[in-house]
N, C-alpha and C. Protein backbone atom coordinates (compact mmCIF):
# COMPACT_ATOMS: atom_id res chain seq x y z
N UNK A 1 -90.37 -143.64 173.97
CA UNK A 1 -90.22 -144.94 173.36
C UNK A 1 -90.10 -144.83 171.84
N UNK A 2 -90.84 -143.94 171.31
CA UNK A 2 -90.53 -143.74 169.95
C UNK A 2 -89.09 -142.99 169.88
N UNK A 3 -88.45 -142.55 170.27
CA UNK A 3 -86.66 -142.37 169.47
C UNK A 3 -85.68 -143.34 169.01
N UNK A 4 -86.05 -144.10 170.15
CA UNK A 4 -85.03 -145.88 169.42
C UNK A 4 -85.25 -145.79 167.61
N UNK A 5 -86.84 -145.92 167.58
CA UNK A 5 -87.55 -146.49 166.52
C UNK A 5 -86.81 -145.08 165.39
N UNK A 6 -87.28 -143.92 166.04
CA UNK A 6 -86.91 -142.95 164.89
C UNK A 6 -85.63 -142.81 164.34
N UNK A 7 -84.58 -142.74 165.48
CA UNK A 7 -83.33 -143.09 165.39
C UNK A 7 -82.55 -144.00 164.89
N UNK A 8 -83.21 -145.57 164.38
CA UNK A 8 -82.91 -146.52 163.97
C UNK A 8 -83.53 -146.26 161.79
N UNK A 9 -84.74 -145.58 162.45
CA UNK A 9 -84.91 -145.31 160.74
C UNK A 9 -83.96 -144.08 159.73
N UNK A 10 -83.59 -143.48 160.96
CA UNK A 10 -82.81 -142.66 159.67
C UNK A 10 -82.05 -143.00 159.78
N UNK A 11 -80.99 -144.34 160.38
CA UNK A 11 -79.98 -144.82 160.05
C UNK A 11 -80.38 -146.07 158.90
N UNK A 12 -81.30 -146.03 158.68
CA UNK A 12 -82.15 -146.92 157.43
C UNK A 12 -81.51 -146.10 156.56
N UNK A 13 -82.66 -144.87 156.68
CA UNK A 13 -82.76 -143.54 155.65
C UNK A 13 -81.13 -143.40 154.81
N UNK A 14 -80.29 -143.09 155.70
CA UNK A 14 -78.87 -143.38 155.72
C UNK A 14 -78.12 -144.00 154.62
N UNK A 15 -78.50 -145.30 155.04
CA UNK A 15 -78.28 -146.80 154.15
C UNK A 15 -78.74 -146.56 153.05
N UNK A 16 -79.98 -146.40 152.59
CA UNK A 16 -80.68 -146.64 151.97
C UNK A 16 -80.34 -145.12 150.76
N UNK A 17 -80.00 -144.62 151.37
CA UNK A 17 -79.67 -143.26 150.13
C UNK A 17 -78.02 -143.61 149.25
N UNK A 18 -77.46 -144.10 150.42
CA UNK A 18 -75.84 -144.26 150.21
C UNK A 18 -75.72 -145.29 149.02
N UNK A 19 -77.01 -146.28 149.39
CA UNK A 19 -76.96 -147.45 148.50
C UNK A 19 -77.49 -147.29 147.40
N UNK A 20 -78.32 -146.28 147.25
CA UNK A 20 -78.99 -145.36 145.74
C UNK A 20 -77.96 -144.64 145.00
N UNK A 21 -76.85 -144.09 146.14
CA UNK A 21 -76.02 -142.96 145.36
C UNK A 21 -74.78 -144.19 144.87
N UNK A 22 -74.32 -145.16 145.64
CA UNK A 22 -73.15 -145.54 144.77
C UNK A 22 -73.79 -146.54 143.73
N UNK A 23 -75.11 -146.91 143.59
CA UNK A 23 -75.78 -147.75 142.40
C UNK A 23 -76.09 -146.74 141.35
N UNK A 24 -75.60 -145.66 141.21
CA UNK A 24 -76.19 -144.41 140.42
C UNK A 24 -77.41 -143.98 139.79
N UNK A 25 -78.43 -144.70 141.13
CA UNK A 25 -79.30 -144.06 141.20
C UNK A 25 -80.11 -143.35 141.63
N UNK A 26 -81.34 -142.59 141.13
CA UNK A 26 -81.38 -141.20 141.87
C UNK A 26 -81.46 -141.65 143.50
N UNK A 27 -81.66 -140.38 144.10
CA UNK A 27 -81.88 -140.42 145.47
C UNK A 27 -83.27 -140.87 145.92
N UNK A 28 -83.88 -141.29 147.14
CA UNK A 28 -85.26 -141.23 147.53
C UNK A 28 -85.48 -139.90 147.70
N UNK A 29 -87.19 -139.61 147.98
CA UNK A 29 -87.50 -138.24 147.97
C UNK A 29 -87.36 -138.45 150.11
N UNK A 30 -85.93 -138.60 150.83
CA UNK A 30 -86.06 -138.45 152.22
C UNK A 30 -85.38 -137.67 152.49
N UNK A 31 -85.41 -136.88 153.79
CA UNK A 31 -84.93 -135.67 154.36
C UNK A 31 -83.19 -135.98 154.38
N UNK A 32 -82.38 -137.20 154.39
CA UNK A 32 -81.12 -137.98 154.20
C UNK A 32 -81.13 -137.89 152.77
N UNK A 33 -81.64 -138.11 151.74
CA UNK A 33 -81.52 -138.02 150.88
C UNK A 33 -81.34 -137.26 150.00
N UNK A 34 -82.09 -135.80 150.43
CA UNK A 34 -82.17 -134.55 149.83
C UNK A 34 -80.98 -134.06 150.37
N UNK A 35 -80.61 -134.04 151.14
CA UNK A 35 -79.29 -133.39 151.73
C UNK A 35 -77.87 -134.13 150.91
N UNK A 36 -77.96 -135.43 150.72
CA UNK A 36 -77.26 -136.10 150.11
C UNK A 36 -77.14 -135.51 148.59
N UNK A 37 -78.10 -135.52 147.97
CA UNK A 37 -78.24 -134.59 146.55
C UNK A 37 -78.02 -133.04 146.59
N UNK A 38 -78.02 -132.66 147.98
CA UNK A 38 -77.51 -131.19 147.65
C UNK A 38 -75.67 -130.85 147.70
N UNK A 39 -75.57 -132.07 147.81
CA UNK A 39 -73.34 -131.79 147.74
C UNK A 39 -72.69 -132.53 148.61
N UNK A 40 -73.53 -132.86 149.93
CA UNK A 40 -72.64 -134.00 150.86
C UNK A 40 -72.18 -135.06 150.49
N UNK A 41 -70.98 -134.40 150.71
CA UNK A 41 -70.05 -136.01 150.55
C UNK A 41 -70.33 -137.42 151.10
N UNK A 42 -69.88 -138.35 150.36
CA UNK A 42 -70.03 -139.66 151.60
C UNK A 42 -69.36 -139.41 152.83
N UNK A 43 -67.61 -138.76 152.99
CA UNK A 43 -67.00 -138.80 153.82
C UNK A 43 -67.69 -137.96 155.22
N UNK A 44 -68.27 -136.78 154.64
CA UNK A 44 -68.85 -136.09 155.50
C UNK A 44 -70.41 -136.74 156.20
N UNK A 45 -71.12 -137.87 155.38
CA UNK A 45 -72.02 -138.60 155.86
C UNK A 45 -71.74 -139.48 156.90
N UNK A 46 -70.84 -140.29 156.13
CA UNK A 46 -69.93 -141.59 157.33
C UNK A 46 -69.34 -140.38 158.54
N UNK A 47 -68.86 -139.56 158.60
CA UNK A 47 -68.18 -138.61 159.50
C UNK A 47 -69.94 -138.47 160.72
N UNK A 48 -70.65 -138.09 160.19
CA UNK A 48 -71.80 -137.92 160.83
C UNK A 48 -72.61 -138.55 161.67
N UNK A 49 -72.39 -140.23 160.48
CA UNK A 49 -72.75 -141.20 161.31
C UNK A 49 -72.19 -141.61 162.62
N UNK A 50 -70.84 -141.93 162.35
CA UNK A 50 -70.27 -141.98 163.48
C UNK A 50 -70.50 -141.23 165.01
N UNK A 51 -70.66 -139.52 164.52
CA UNK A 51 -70.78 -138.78 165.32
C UNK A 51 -72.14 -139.10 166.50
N UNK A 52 -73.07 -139.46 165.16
CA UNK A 52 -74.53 -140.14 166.23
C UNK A 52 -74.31 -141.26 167.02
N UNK A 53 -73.25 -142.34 166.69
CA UNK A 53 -72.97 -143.28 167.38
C UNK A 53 -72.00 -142.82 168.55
N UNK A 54 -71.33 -141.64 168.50
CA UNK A 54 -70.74 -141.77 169.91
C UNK A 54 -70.94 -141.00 170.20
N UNK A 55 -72.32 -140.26 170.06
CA UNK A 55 -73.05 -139.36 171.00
C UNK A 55 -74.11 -140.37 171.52
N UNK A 56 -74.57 -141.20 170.88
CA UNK A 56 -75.64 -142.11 171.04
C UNK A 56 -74.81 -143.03 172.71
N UNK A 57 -73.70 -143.33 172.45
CA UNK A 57 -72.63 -144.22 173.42
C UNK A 57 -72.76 -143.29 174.76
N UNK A 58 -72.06 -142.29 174.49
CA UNK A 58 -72.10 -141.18 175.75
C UNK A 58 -73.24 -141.07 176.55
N UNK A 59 -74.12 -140.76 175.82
CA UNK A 59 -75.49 -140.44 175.95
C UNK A 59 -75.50 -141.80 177.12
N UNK A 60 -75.46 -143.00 176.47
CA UNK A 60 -76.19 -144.06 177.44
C UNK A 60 -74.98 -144.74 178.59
N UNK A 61 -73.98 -144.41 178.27
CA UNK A 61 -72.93 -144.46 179.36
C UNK A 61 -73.62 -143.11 180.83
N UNK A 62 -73.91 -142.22 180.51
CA UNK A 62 -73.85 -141.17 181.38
C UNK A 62 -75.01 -141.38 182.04
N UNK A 63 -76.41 -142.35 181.42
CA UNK A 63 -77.64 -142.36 182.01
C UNK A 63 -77.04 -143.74 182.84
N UNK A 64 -75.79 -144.46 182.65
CA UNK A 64 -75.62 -145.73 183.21
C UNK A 64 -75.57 -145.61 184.50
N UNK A 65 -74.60 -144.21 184.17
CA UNK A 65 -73.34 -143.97 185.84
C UNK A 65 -74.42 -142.90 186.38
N UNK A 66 -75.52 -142.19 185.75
CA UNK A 66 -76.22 -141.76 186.63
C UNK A 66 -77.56 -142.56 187.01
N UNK A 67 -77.54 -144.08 186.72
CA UNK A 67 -78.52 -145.07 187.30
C UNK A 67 -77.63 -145.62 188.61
N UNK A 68 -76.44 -145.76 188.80
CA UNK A 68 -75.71 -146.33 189.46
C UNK A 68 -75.41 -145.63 190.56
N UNK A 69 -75.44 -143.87 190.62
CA UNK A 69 -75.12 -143.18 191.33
C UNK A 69 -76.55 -143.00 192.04
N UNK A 70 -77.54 -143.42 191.63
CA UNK A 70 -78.63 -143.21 192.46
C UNK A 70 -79.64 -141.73 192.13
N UNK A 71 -79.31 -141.83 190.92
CA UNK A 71 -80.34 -140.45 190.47
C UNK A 71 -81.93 -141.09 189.84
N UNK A 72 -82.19 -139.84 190.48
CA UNK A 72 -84.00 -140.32 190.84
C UNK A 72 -84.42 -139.78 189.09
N UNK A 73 -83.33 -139.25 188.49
CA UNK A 73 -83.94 -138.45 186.32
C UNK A 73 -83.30 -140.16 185.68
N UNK A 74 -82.85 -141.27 186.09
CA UNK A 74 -82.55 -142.33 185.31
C UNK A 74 -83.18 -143.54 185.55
N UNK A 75 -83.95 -143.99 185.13
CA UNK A 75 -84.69 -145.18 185.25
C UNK A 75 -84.29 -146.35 184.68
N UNK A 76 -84.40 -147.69 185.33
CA UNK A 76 -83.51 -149.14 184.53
C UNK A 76 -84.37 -148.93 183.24
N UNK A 77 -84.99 -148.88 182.55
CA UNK A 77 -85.69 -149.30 181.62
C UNK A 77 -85.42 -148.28 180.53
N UNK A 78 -84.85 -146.91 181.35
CA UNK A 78 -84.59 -145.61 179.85
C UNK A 78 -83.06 -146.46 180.21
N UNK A 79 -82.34 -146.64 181.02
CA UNK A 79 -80.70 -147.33 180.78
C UNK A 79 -80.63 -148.01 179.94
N UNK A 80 -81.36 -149.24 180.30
CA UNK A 80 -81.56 -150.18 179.19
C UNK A 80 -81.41 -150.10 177.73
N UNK A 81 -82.80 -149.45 177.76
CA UNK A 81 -82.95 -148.41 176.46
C UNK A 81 -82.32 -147.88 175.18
N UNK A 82 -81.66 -147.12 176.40
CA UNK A 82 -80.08 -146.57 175.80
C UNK A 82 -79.04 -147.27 175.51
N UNK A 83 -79.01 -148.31 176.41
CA UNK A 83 -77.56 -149.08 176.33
C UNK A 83 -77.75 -150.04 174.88
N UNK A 84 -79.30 -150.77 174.86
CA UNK A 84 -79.36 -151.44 173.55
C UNK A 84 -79.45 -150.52 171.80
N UNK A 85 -79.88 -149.54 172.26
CA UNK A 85 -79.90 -148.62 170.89
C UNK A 85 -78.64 -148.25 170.75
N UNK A 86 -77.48 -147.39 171.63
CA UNK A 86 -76.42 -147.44 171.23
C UNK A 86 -75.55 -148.78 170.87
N UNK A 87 -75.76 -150.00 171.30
CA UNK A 87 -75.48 -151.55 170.55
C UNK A 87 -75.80 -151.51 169.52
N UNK A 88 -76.99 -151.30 169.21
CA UNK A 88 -77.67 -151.88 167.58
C UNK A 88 -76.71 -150.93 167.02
N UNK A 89 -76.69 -149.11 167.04
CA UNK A 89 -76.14 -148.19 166.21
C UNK A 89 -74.48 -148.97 166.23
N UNK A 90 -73.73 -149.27 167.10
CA UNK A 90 -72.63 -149.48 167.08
C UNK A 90 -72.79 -150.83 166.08
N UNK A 91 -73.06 -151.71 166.39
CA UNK A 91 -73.09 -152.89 165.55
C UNK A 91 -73.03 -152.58 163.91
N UNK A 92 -74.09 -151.43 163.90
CA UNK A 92 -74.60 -150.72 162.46
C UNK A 92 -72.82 -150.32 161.76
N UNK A 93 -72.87 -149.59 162.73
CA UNK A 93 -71.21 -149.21 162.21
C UNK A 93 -70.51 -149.52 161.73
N UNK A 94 -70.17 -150.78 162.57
CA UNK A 94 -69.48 -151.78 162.03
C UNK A 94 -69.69 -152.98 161.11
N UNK A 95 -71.06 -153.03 160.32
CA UNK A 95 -71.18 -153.29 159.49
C UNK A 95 -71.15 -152.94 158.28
N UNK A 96 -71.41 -151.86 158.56
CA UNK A 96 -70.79 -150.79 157.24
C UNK A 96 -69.62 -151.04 156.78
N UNK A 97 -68.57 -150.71 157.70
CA UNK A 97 -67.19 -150.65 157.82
C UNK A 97 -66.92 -152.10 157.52
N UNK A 98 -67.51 -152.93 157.43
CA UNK A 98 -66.85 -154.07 157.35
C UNK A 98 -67.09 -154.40 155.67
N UNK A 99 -68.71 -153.98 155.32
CA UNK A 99 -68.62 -153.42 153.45
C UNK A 99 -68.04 -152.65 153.03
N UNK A 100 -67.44 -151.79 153.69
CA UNK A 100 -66.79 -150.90 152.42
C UNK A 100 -65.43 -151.17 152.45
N UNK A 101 -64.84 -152.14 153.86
CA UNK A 101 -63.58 -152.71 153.25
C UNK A 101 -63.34 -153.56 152.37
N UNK A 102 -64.40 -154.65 152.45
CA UNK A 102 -64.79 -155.57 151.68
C UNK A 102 -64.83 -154.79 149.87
N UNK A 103 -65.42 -153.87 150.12
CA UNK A 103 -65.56 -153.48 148.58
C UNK A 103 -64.67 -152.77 148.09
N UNK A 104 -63.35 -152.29 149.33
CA UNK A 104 -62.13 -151.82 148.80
C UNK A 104 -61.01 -153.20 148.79
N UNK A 105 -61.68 -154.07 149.03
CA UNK A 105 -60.55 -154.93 148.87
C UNK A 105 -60.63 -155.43 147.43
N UNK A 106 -62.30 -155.48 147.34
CA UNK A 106 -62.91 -156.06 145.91
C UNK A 106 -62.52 -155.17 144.64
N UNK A 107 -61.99 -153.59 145.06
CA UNK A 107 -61.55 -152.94 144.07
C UNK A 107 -60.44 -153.52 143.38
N UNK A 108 -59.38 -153.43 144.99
CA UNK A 108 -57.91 -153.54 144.51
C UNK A 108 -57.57 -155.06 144.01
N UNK A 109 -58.53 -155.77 143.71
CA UNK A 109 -58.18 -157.05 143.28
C UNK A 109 -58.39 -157.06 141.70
N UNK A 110 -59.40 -156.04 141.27
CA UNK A 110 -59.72 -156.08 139.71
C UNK A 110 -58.43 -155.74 139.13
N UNK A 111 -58.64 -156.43 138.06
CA UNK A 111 -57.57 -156.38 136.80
C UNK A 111 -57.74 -155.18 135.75
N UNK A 112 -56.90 -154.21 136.10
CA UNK A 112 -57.10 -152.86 135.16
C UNK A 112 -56.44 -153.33 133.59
């Protein structure tokens, strides 16, 4: 029961560094953060994120079709589980994505 929770904070952790590094300021002292200050790119962060979200998807698709197939290792409640944490992460995603178009649109509108 605690991975939802852990899994949802370092997509905090995440946020919360990205939003330190493009305000130019320092990093937090978090395990996302330190890695962020040692050379990772954003692209390679967002690349990452993603990666947890459609491993996170798979992950709870495969406990779906093995709740459905009748396996005695998947329980409704870890399905569940899964199916709403990969929602929230997906949702996450796409909120992102929906700021940083927003803030590339907000670029290309300034007057150089």
């Amino acid at each position: 029961m605690n991975t939802p929770v852990s899994a949802m904070s370092g997509t905090l952790d995440q946020l919360r560094s990205l939003a330190a590094q493009a305000a130019g300021k320092p990093a937090a002292a978090t395990a996302d953060a330190a890695s962020a200050a040692d050379g990772d790119s954003f692209a390679s962060m967002l690349k990452a994120s993603l990666d947890k979200v459609s491993t996170s998807q798979t992950h709870a698709l495969s406990q779906a079709h093995a709740f459905e197939s009748g396996s005695s290792d998947a329980s409704l409640s870890d399905v569940m589980i899964d199916m709403q944490k990969a929602n929230i992460q997906f949702q996450t995603a796409v909120q992102v994505r929906n700021k940083l178009v927003s803030a590339y649109n907000d670029i290309m509108q300034m007057q150089v």
